[in-house]
PDB file of N, CA and C in Angstrom:
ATOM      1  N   UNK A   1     133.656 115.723   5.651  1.00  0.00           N
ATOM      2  CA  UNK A   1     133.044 114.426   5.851  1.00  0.00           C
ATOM      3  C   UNK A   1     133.218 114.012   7.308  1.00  0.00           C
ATOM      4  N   UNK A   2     132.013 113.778   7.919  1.00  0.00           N
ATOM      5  CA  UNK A   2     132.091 113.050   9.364  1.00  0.00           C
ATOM      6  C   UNK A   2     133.133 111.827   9.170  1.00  0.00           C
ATOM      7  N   UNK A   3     132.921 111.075  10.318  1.00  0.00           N
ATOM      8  CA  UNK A   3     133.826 109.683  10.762  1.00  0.00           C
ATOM      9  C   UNK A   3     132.548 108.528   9.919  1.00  0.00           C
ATOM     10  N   UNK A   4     131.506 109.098  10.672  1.00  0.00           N
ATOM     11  CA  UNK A   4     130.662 107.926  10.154  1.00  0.00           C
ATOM     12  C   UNK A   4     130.274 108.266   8.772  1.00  0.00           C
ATOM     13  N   UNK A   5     130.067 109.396   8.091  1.00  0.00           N
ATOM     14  CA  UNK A   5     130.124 108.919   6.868  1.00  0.00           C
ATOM     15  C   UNK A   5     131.286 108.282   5.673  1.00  0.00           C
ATOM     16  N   UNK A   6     132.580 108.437   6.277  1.00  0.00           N
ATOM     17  CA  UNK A   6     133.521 107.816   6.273  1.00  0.00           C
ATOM     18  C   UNK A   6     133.637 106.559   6.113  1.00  0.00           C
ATOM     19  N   UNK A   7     132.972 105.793   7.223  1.00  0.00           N
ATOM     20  CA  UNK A   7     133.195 104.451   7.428  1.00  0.00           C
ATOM     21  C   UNK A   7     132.024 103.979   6.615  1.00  0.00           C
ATOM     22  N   UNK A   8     130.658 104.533   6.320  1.00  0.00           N
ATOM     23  CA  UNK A   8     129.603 104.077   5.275  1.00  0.00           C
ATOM     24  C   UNK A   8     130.755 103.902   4.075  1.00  0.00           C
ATOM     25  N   UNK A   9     131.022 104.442   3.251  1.00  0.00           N
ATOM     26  CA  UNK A   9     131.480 104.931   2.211  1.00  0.00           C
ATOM     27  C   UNK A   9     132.560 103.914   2.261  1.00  0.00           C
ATOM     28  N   UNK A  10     133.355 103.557   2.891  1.00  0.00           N
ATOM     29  CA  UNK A  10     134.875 102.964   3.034  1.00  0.00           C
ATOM     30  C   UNK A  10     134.626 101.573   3.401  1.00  0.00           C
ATOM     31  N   UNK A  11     133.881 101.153   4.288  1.00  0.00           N
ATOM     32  CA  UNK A  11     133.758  99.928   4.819  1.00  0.00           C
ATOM     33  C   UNK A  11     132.490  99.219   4.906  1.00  0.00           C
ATOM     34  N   UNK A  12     131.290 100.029   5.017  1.00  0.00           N
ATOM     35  CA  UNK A  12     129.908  99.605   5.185  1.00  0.00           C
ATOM     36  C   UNK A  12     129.560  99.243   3.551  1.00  0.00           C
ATOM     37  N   UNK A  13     129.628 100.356   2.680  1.00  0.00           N
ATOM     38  CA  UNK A  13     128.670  99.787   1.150  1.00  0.00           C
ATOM     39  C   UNK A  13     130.073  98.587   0.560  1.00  0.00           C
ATOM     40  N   UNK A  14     131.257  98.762   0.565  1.00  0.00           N
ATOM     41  CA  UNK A  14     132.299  97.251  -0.093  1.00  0.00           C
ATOM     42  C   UNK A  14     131.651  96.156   0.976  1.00  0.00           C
ATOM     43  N   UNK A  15     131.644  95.919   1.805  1.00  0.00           N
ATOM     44  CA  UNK A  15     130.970  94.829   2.654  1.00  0.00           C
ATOM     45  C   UNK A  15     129.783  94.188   2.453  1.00  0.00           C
ATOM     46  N   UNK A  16     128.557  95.096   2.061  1.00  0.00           N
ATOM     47  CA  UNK A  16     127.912  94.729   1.237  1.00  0.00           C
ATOM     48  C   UNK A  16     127.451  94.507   0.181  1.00  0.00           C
ATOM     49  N   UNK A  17     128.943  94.983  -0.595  1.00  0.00           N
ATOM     50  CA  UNK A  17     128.576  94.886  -1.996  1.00  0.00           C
ATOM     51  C   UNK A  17     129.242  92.801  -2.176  1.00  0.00           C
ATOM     52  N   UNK A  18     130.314  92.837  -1.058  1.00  0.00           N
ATOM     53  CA  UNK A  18     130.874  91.540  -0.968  1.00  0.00           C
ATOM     54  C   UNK A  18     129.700  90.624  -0.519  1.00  0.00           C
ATOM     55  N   UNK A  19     128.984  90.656   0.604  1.00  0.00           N
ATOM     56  CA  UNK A  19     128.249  89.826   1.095  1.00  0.00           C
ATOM     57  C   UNK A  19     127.279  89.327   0.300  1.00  0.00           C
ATOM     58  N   UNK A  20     126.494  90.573  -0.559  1.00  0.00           N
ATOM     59  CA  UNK A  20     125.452  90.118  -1.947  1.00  0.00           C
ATOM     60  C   UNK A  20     125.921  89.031  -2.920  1.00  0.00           C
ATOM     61  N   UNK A  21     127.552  89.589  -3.171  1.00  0.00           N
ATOM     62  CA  UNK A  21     127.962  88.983  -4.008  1.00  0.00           C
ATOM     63  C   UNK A  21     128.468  86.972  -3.912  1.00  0.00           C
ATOM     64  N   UNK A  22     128.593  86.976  -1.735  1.00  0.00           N
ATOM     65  CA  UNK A  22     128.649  85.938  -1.576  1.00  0.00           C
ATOM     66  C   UNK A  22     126.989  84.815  -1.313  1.00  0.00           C
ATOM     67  N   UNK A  23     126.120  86.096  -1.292  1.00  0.00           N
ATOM     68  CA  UNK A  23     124.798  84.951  -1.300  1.00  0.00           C
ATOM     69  C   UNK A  23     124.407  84.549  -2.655  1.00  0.00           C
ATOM     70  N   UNK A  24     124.857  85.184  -3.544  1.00  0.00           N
ATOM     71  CA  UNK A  24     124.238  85.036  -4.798  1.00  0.00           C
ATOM     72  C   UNK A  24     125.175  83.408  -5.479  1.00  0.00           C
ATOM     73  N   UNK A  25     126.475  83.711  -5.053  1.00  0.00           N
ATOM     74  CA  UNK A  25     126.993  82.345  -4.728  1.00  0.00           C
ATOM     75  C   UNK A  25     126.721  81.084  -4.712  1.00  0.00           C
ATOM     76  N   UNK A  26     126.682  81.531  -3.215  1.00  0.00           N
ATOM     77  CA  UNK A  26     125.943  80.608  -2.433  1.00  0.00           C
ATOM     78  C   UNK A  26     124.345  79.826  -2.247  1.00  0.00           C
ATOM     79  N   UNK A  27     123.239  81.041  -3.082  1.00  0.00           N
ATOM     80  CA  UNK A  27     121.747  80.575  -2.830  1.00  0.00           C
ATOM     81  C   UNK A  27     121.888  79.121  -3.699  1.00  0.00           C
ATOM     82  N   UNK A  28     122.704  78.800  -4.900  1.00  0.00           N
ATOM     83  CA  UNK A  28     122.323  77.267  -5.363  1.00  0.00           C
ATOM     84  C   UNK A  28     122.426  76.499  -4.480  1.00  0.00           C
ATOM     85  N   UNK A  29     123.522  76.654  -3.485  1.00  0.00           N
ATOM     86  CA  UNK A  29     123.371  75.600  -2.427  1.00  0.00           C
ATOM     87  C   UNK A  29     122.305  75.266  -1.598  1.00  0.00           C
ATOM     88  N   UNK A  30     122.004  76.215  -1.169  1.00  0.00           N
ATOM     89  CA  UNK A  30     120.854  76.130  -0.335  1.00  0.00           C
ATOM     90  C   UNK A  30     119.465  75.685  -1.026  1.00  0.00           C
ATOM     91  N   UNK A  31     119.802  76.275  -2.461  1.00  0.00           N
ATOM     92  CA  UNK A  31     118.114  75.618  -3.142  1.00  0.00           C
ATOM     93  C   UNK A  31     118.228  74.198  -3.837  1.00  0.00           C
ATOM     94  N   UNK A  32     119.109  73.485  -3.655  1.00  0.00           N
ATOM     95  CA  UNK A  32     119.023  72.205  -4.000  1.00  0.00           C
ATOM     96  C   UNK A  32     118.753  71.036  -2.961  1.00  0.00           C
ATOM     97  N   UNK A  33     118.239  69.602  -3.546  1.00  0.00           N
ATOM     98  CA  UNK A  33     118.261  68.992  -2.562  1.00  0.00           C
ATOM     99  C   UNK A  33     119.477  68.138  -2.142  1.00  0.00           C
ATOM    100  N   UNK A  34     119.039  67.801  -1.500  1.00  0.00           N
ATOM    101  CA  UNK A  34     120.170  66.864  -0.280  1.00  0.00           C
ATOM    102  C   UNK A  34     120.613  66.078  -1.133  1.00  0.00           C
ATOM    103  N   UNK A  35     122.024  65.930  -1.273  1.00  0.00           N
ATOM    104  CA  UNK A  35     122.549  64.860  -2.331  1.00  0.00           C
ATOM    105  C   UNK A  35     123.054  63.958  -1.585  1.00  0.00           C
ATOM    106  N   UNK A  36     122.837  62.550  -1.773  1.00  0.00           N
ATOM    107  CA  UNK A  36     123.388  60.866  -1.295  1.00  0.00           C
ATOM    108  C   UNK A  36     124.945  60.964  -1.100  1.00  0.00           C
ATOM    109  N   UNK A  37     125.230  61.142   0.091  1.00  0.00           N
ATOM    110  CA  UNK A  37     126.812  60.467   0.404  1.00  0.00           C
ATOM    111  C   UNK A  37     126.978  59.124   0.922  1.00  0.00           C
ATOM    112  N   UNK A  38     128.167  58.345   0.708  1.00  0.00           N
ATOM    113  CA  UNK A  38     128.205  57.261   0.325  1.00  0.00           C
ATOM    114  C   UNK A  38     128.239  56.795   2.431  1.00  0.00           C
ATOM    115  N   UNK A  39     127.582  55.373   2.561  1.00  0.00           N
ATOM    116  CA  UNK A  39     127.615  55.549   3.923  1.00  0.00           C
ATOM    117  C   UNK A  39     126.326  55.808   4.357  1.00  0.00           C
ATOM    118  N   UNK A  40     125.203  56.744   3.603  1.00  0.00           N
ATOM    119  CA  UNK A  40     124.015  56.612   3.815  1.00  0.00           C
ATOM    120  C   UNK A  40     123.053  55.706   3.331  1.00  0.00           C
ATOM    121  N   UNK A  41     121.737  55.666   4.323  1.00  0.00           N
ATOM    122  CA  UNK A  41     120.455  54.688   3.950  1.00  0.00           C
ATOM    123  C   UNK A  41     120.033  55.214   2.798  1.00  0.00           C
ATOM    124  N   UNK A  42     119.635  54.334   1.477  1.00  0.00           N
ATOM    125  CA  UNK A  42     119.831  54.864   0.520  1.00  0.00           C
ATOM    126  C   UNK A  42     118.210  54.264   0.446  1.00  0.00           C
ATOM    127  N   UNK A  43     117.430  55.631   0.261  1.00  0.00           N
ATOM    128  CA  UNK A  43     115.979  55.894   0.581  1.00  0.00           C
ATOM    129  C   UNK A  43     114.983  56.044  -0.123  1.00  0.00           C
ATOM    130  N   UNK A  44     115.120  55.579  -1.647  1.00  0.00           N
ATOM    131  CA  UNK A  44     114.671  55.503  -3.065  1.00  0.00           C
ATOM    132  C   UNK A  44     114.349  54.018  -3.456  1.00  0.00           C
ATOM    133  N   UNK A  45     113.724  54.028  -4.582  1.00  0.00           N
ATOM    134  CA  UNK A  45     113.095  52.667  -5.061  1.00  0.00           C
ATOM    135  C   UNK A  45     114.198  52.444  -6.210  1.00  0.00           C
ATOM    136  N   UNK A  46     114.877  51.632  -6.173  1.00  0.00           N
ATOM    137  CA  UNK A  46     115.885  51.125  -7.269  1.00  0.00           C
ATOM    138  C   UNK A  46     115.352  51.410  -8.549  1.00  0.00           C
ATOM    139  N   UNK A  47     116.252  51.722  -9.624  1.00  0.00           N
ATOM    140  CA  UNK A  47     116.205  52.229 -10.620  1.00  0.00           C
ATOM    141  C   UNK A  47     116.946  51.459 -11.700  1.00  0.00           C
ATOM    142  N   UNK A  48     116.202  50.895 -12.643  1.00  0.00           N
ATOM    143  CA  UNK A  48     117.457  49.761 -14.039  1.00  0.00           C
ATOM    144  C   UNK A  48     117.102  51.031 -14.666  1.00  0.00           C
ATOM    145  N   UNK A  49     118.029  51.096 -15.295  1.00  0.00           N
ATOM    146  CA  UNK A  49     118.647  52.101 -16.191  1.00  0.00           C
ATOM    147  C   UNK A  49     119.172  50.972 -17.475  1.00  0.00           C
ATOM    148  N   UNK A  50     118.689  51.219 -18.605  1.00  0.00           N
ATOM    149  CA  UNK A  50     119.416  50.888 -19.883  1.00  0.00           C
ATOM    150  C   UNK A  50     119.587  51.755 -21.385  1.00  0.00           C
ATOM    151  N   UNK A  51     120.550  51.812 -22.247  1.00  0.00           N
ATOM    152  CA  UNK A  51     120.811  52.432 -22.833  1.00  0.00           C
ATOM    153  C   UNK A  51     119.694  52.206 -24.442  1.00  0.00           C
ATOM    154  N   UNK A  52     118.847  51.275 -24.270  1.00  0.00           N
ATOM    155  CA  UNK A  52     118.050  50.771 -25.612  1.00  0.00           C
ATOM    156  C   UNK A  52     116.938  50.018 -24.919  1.00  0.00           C
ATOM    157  N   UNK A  53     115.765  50.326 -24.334  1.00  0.00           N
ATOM    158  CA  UNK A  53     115.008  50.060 -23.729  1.00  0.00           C
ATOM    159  C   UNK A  53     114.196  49.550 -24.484  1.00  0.00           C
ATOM    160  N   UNK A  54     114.009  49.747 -25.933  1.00  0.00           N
ATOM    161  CA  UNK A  54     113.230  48.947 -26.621  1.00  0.00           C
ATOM    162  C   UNK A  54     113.989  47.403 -27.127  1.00  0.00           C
ATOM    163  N   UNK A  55     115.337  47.748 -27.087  1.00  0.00           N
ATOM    164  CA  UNK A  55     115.886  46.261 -26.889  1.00  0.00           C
ATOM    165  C   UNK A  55     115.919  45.343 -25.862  1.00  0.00           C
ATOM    166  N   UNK A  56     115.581  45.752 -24.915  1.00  0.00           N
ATOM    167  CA  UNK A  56     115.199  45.152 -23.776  1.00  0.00           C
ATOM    168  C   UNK A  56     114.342  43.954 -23.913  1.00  0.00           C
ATOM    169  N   UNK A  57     114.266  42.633 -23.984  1.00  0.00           N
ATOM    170  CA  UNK A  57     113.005  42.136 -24.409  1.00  0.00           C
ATOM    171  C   UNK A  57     112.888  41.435 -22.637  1.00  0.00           C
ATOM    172  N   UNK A  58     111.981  40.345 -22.620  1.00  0.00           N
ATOM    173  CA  UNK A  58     111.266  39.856 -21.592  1.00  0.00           C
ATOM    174  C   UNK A  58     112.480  38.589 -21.005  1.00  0.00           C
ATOM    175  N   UNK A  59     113.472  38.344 -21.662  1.00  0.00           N
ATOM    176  CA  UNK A  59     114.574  37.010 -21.578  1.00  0.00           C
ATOM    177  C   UNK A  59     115.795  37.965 -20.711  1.00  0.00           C
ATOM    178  N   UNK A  60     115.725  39.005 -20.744  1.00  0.00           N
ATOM    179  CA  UNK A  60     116.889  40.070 -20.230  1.00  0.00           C
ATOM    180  C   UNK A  60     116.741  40.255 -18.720  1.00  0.00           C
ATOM    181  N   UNK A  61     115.584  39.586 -17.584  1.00  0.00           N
ATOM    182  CA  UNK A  61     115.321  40.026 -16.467  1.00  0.00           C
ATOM    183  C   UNK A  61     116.388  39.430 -15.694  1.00  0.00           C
ATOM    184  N   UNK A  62     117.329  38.563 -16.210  1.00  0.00           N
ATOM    185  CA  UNK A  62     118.502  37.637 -15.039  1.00  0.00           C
ATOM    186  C   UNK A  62     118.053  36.414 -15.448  1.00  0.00           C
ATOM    187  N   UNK A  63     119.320  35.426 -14.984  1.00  0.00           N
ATOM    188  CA  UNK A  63     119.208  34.017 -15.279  1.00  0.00           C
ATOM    189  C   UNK A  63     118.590  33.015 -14.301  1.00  0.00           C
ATOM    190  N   UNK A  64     118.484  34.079 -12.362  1.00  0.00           N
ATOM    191  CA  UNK A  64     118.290  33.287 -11.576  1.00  0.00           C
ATOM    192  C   UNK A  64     116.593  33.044 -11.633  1.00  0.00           C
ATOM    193  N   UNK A  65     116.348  34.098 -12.379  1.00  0.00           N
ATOM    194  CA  UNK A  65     114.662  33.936 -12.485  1.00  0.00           C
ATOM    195  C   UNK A  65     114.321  32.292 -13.393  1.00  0.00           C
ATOM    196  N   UNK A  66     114.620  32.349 -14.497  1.00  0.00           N
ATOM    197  CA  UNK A  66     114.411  31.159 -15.428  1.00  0.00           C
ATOM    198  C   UNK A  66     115.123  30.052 -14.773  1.00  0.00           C
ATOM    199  N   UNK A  67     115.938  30.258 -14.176  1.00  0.00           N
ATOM    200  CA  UNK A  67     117.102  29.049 -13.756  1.00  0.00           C
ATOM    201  C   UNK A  67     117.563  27.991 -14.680  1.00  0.00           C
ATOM    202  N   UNK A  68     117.914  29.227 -15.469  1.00  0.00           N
ATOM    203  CA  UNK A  68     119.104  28.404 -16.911  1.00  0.00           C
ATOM    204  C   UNK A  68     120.523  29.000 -16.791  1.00  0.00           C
ATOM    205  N   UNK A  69     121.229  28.487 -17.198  1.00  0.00           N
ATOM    206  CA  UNK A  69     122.939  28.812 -16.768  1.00  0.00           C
ATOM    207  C   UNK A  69     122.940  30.130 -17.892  1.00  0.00           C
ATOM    208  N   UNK A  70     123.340  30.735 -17.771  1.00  0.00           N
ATOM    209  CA  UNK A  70     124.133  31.883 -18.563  1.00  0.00           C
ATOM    210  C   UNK A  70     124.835  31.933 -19.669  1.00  0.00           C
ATOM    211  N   UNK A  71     124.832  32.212 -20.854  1.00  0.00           N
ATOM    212  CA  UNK A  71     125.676  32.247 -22.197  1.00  0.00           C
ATOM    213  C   UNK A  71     126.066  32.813 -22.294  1.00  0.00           C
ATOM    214  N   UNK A  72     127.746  32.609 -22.191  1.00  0.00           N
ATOM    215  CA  UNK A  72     129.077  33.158 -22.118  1.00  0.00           C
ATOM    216  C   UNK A  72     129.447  33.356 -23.480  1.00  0.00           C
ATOM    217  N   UNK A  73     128.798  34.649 -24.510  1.00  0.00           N
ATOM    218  CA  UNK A  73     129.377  35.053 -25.793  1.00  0.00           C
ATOM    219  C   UNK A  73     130.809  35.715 -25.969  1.00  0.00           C
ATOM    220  N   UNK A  74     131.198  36.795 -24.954  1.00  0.00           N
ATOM    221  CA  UNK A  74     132.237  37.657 -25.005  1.00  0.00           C
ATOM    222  C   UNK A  74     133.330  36.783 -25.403  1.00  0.00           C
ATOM    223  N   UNK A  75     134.026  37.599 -25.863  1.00  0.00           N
ATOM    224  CA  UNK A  75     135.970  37.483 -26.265  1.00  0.00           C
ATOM    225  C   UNK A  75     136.212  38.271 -25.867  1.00  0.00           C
ATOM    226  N   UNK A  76     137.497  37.760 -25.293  1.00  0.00           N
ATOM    227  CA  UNK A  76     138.702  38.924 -25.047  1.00  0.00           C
ATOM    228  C   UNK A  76     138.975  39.057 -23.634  1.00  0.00           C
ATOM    229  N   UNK A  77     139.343  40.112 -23.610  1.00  0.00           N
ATOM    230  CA  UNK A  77     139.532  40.051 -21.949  1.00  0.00           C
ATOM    231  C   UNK A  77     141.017  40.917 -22.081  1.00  0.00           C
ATOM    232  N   UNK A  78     141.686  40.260 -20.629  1.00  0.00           N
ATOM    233  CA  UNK A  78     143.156  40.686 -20.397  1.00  0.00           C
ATOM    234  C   UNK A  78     144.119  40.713 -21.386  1.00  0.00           C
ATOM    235  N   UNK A  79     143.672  39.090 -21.854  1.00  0.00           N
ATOM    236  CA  UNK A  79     144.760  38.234 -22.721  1.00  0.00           C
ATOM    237  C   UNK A  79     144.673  38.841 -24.236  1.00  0.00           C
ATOM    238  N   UNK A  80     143.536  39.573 -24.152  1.00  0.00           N
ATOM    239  CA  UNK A  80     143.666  39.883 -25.602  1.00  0.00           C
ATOM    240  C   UNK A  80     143.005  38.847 -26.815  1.00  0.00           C
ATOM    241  N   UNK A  81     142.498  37.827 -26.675  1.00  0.00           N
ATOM    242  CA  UNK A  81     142.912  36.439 -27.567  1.00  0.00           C
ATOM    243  C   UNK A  81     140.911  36.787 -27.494  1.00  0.00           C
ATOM    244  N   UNK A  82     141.039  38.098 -29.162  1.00  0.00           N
ATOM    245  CA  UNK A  82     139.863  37.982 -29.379  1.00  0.00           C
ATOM    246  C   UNK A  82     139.757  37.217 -31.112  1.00  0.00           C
TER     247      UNK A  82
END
């Protein structure tokens, strides 16, 4: 065996068997998009999110719209004193 087929065999094909193995890795990164870190202009149209959207009715948009005070149903809390 030569030197250089030596070094194919020994150092050239493990190197690339490593490097394949680090793009294959790595390609999700590169094929996704840019994810929001906190600190950035946040460059989207706001989004309400609710868990029962058909419960949602037309009285649920906020109180400052109607400009009626708010009904405080909850119990409980810290104190416990539900």
């Amino acid at each position: 065996m030569t030197l250089v087929e030596t070094l194919l065999v020994f150092a050239a094909i493990p190197l690339a068997i490593y490097g394949a193995i680090a793009l294959l890795t790595l390609r999700e990164k590169f094929a996704k998009a840019p994810r929001y870190r906190p600190g950035q202009d946040w460059e989207h149209e706001p989004v309400w999110w609710t868990a029962n959207p058909a419960g949602l009715g037309a009285g649920h948009h906020g109180s400052a719209e109607t400009g009626a005070t708010p009904v405080h149903t909850a119990k409980g809390g810290a104190r416990g004193g539900w």
